[in-house]
C-alpha atoms as a PDB file:
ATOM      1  CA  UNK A   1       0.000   0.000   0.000  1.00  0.00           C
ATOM      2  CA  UNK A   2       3.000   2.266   1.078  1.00  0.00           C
ATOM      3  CA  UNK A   3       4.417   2.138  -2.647  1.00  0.00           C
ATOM      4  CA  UNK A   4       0.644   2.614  -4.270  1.00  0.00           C
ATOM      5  CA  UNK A   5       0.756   5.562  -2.550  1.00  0.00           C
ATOM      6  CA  UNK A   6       4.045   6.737  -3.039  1.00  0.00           C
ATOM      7  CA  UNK A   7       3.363   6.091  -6.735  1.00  0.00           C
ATOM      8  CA  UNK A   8      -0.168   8.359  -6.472  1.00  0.00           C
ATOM      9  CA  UNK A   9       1.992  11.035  -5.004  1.00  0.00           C
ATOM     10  CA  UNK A  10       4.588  10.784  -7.631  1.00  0.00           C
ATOM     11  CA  UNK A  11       2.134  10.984 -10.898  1.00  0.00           C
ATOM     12  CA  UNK A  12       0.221  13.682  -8.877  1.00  0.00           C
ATOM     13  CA  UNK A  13       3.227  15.816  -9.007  1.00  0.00           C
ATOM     14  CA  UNK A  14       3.508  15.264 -12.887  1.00  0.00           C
ATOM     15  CA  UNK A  15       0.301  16.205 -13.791  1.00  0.00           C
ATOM     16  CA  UNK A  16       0.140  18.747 -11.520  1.00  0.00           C
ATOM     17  CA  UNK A  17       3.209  19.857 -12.821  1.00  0.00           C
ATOM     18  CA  UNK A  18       2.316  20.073 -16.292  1.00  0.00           C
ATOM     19  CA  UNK A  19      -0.819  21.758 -15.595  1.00  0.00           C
ATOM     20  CA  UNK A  20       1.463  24.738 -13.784  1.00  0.00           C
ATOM     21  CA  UNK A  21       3.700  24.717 -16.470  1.00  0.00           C
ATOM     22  CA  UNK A  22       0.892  25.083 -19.388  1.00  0.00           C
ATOM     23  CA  UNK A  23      -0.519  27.821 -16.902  1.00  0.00           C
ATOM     24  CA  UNK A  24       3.025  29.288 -17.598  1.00  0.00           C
ATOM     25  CA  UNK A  25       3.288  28.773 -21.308  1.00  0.00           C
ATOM     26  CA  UNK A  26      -0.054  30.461 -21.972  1.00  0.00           C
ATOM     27  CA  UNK A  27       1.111  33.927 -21.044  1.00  0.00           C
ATOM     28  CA  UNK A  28      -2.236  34.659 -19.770  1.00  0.00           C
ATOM     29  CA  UNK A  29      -3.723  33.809 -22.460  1.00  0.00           C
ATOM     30  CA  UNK A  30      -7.242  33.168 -21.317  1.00  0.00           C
ATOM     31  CA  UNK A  31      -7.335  37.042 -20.276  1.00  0.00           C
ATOM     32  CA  UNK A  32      -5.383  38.328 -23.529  1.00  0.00           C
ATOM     33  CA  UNK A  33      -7.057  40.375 -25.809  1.00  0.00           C
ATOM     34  CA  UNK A  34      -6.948  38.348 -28.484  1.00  0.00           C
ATOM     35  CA  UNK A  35      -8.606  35.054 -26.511  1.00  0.00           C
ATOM     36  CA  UNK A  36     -11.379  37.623 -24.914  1.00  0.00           C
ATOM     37  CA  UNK A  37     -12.027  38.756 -28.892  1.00  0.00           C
ATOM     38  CA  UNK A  38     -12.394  35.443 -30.249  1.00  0.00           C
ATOM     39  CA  UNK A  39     -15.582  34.347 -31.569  1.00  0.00           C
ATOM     40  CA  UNK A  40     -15.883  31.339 -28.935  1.00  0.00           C
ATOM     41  CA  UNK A  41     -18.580  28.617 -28.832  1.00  0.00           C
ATOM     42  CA  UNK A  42     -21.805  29.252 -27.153  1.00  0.00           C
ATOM     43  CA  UNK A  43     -21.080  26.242 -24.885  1.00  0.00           C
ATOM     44  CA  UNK A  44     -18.047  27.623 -23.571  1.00  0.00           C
ATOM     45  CA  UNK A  45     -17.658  27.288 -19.947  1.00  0.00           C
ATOM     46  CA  UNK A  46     -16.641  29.927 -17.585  1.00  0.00           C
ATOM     47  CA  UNK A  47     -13.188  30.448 -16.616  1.00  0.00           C
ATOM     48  CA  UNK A  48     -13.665  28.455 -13.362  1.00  0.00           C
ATOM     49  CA  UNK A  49     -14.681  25.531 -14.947  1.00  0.00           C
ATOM     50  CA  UNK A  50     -10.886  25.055 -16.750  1.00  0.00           C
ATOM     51  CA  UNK A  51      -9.741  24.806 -13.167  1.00  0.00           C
ATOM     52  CA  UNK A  52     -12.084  22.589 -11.495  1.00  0.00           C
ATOM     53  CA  UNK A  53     -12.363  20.975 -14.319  1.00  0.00           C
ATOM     54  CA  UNK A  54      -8.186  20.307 -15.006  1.00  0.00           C
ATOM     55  CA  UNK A  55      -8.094  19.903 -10.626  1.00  0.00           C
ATOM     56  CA  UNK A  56     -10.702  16.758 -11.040  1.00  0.00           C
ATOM     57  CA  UNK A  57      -9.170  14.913 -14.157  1.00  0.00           C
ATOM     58  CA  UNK A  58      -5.286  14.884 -13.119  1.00  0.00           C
ATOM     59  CA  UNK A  59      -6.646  13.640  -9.304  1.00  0.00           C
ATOM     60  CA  UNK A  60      -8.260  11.056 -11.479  1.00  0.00           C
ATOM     61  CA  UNK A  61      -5.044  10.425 -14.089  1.00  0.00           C
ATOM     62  CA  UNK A  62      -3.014   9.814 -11.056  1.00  0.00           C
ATOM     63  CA  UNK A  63      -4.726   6.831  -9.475  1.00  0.00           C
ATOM     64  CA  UNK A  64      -4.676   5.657 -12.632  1.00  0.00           C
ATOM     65  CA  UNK A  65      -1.124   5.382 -13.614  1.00  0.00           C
ATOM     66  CA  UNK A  66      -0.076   4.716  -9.970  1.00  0.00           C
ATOM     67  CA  UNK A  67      -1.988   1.671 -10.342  1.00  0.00           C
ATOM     68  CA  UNK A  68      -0.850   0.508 -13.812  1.00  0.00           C
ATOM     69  CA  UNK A  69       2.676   0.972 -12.216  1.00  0.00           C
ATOM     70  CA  UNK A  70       1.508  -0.725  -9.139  1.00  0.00           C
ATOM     71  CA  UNK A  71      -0.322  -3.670 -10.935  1.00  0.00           C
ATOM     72  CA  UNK A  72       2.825  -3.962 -13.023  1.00  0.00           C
ATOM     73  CA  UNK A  73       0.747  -4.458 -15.602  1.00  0.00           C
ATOM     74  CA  UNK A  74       2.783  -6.189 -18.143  1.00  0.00           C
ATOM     75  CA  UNK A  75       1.910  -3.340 -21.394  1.00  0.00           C
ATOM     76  CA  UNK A  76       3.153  -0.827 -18.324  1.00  0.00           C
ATOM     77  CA  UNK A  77       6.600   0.537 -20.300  1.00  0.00           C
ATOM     78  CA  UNK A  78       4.067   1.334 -23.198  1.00  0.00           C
ATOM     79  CA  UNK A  79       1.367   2.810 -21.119  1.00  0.00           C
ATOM     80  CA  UNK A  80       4.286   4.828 -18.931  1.00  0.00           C
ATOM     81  CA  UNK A  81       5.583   5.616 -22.636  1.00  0.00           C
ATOM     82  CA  UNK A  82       1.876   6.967 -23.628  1.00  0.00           C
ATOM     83  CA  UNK A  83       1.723   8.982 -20.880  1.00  0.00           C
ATOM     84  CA  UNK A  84       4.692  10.828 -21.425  1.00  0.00           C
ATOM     85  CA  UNK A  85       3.645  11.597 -24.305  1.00  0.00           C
ATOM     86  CA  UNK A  86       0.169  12.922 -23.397  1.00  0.00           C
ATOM     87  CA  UNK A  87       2.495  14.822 -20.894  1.00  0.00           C
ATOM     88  CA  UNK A  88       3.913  16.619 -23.534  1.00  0.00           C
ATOM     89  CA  UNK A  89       0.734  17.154 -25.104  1.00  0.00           C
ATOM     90  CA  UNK A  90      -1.140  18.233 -22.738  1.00  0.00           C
ATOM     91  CA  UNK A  91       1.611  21.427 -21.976  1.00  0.00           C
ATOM     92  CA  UNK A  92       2.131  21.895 -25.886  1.00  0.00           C
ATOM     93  CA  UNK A  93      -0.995  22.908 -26.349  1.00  0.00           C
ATOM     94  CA  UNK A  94      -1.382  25.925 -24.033  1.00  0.00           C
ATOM     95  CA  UNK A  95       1.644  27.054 -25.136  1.00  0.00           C
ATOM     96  CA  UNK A  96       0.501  26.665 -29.188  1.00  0.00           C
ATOM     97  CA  UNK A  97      -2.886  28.316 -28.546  1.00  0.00           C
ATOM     98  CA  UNK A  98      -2.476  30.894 -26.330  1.00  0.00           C
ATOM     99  CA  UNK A  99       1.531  31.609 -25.950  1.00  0.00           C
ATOM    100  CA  UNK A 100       1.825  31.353 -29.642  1.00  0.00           C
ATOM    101  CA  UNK A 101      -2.262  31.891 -30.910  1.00  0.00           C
ATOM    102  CA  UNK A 102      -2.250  29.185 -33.319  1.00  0.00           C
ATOM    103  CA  UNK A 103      -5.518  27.528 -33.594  1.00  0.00           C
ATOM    104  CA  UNK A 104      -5.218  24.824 -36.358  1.00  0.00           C
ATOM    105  CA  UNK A 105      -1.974  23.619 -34.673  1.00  0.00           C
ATOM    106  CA  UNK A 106      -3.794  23.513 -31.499  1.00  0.00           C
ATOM    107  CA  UNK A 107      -6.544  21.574 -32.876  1.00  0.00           C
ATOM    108  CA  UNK A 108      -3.973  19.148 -34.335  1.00  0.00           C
ATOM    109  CA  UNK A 109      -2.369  18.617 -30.896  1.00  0.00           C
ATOM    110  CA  UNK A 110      -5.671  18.442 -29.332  1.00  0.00           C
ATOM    111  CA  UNK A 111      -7.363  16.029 -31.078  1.00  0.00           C
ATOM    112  CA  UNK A 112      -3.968  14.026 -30.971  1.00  0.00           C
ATOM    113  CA  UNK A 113      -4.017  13.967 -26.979  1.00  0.00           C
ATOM    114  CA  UNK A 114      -7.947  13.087 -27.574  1.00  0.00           C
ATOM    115  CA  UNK A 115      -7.004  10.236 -29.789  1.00  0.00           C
ATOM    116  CA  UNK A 116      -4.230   9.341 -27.336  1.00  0.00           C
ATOM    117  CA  UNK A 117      -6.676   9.155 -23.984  1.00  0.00           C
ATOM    118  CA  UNK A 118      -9.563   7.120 -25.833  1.00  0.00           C
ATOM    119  CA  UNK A 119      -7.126   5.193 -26.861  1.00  0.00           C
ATOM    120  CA  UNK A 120      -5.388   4.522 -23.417  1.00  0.00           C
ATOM    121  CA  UNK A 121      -9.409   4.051 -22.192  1.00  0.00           C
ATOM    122  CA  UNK A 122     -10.752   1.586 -24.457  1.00  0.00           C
ATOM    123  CA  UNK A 123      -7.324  -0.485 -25.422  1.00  0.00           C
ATOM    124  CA  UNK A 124      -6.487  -0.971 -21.871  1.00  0.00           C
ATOM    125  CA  UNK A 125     -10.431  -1.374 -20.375  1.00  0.00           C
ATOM    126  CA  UNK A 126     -10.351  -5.458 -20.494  1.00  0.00           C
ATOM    127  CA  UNK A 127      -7.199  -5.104 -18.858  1.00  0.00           C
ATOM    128  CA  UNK A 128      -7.400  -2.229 -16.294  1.00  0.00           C
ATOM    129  CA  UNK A 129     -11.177  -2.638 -16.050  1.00  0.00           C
ATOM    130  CA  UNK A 130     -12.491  -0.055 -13.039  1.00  0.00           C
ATOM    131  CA  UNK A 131      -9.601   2.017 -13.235  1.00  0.00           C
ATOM    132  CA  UNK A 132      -9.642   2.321 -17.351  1.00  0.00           C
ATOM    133  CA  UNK A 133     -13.424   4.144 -15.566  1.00  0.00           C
ATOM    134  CA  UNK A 134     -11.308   6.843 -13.727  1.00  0.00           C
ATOM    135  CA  UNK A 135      -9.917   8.623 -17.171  1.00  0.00           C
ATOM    136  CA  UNK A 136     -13.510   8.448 -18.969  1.00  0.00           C
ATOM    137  CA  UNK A 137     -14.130  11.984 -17.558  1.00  0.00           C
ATOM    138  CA  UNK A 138     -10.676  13.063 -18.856  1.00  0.00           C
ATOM    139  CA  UNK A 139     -12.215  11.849 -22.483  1.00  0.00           C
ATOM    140  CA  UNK A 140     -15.471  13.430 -21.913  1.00  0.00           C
ATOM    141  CA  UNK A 141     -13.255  16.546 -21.181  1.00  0.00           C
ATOM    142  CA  UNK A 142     -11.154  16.581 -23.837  1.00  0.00           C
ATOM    143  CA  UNK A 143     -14.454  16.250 -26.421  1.00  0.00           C
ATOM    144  CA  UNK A 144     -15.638  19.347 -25.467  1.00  0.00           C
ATOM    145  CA  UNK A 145     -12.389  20.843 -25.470  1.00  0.00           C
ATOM    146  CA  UNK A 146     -12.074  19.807 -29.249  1.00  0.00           C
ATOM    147  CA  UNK A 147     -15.201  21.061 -29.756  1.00  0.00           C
ATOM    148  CA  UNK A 148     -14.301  24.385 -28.295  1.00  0.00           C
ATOM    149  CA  UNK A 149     -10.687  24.434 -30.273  1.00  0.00           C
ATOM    150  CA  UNK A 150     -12.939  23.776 -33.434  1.00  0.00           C
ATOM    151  CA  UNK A 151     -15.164  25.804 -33.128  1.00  0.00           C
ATOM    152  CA  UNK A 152     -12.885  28.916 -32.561  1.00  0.00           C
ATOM    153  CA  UNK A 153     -10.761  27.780 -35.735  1.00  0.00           C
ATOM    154  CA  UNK A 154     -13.900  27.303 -37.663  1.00  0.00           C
ATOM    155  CA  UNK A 155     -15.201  30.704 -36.466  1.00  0.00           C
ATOM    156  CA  UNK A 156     -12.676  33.148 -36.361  1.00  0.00           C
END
């Protein structure tokens, strides 16, 4: 239990980590003039919800991969792999959008990291079964926030 935990600890600090150092990269982005002037989908939530929301899902991602690590569950160098990669992701993307206002590329590296966490969810499920549950939101989550990234490249 003592190393489940440590684990926990360990990938909360990650992806707590990259969400600090996407808060970083965007430059205050969500306040710039050029975000506020967007045309932006009428399902857009308020700013509060991107923190809540962000707070919830990396909580979440961490029990996760602690307990692939944990389970040493034998596809675990892949998954560990994936993850790094929807590490990098994940960060990229405030910096591309905001930091650097480039919307296609955004939507690019969003749907990739969308791709990437469906297919972590439903390629591992049989194997990780209740946990594989604990990153649906984080899918659900990312839909909308293609949606959103669409929408503003669509619109604007």
């Amino acid at each position: 239990m003592k190393n489940k935990l440590v684990l926990f600890c360990f990938f909360l600090l990650l992806n707590f980590g990259a969400l600090g150092i996407g808060i970083v990269l965007m430059n205050n982005g969500p306040t710039s003039y050029w975000y506020q002037n967007l045309n932006k989908a009428p399902w857009t939530p308020d700013n509060w919800v991107f923190g809540a929301a962000w707070f919830s899902l990396m909580f979440c991602f961490s029990i996760y991969m602690a307990n692939i690590v944990f389970k040493k569950v034998e596809v675990h160098k892949k998954l560990t792999f994936l993850y790094g990669i929807q590490w990098v992701l994940n960060v990229s993307w405030n910096y591309i959008f905001f930091n650097q206002q480039q919307v296609f590329l955004g939507l690019i590296v969003i749907i990739a990291l969308w791709l990437l966490i469906g297919y972590l969810l439903f390629n591992y499920l049989r194997t990780l079964k209740f946990y594989s549950l604990l990153i649906l939101p984080y899918l659900i989550w990312m839909t909308i926030a293609v949606s959103l990234n669409a929408y503003i490249f669509i619109n604007n």
